[in-house]
C-alpha atoms as a PDB file:
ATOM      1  CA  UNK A   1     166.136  91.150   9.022  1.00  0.00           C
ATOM      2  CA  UNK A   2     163.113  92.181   6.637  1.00  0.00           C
ATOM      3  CA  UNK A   3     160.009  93.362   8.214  1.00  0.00           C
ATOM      4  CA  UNK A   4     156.496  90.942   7.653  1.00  0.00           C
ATOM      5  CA  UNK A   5     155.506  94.514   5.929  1.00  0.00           C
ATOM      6  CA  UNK A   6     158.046  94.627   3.357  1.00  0.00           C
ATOM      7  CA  UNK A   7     158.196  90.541   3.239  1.00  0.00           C
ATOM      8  CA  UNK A   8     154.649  90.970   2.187  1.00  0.00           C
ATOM      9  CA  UNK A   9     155.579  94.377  -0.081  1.00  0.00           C
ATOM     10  CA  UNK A  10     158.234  92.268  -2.062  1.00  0.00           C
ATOM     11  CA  UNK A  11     155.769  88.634  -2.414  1.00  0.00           C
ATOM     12  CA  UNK A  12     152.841  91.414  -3.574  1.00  0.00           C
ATOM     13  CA  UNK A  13     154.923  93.400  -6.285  1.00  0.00           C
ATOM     14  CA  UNK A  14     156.218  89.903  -7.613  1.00  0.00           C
ATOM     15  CA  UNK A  15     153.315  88.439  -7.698  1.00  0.00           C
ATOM     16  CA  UNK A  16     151.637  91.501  -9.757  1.00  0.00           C
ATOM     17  CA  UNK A  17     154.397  91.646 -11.818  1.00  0.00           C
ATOM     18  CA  UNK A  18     154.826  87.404 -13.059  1.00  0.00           C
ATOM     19  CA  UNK A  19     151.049  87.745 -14.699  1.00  0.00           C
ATOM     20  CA  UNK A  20     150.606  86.345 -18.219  1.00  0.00           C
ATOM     21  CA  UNK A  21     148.759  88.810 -19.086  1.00  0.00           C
ATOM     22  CA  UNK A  22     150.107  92.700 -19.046  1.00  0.00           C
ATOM     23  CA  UNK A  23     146.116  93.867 -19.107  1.00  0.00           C
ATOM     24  CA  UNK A  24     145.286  91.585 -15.787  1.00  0.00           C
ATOM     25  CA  UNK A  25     143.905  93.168 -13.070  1.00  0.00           C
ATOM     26  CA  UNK A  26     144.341  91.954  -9.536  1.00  0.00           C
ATOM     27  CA  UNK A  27     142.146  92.139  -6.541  1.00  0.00           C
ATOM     28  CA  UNK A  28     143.112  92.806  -2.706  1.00  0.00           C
ATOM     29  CA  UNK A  29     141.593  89.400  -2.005  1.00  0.00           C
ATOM     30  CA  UNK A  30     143.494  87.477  -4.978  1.00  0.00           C
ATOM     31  CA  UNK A  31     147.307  88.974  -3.844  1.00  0.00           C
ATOM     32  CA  UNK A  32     146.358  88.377   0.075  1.00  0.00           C
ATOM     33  CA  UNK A  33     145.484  84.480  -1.276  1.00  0.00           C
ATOM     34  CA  UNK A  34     148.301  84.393  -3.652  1.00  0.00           C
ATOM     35  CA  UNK A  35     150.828  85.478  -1.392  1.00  0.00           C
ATOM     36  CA  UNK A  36     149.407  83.819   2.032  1.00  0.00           C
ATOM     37  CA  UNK A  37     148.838  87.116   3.768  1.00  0.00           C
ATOM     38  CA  UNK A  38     146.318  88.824   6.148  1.00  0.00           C
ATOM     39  CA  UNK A  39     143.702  90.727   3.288  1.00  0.00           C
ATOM     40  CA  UNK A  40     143.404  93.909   5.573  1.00  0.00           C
ATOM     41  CA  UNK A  41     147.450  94.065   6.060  1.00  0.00           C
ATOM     42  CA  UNK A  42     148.108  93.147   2.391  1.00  0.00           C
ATOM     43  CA  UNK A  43     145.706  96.203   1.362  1.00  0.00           C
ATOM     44  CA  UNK A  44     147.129  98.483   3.211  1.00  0.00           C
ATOM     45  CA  UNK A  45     150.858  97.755   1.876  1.00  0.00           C
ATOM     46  CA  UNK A  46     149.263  97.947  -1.902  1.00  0.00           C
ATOM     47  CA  UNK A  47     147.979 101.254  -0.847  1.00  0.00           C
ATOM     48  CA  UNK A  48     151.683 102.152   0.036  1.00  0.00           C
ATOM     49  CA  UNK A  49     152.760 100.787  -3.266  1.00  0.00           C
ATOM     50  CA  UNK A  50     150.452 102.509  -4.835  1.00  0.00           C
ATOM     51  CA  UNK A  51     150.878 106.000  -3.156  1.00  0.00           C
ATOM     52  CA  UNK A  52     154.366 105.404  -4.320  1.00  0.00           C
ATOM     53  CA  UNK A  53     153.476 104.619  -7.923  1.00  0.00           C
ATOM     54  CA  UNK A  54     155.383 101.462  -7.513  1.00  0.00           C
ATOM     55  CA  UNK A  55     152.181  99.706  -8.641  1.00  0.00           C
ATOM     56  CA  UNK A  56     149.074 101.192  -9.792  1.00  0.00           C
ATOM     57  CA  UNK A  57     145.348 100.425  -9.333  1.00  0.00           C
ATOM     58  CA  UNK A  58     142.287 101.391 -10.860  1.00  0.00           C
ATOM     59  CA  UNK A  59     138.272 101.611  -9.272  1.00  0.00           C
ATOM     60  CA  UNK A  60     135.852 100.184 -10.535  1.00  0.00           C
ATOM     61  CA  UNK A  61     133.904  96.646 -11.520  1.00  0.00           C
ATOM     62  CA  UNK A  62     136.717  96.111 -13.614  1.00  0.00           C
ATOM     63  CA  UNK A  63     139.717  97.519 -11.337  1.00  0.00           C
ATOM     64  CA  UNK A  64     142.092  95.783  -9.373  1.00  0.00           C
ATOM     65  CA  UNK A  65     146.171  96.399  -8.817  1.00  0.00           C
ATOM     66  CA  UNK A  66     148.325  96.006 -11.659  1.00  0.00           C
ATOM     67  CA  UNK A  67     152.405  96.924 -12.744  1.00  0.00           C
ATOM     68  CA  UNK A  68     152.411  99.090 -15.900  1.00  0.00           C
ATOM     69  CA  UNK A  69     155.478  98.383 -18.379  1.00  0.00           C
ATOM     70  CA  UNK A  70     157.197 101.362 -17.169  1.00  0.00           C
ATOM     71  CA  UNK A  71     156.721 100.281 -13.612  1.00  0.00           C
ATOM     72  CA  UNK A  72     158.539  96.871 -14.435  1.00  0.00           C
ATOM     73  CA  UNK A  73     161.576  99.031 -15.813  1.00  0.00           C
ATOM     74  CA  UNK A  74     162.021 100.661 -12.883  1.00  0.00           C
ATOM     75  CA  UNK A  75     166.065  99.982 -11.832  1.00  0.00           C
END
């Protein structure tokens, strides 16, 4: 049986990685909405993602989590 952490770990790294566009940037708020999960739970499992460079994020007005091409090759 899966954890709701790493239920919400798997929707979240899914969800970053199905975007259209390689260059989108997503928001705590839009993968908590897009994956039906508590904001303050969901950003605290990106910041484990990220820690773990299975994601990355960047600050900023125009920052937000993304997957980078290299990320999505990952076996």
């Amino acid at each position: 049986m899966l954890s709701e952490a790493c239920k919400n770990a798997i929707r979240a790294v899914v969800y970053l990685a199905t975007q259209e566009d390689p260059d989108t940037r997503c928001t705590v708020h839009e993968v908590a909405e897009a994956i039906h999960g508590p904001e303050a739970f969901v950003a605290k499992i990106l910041q484990s993602l990220r820690k773990d460079e299975i994601i990355s994020a960047t600050k900023g007005p125009n920052g937000g989590m993304y997957i980078t091409a290299k990320q999505a090759q990952r076996p």
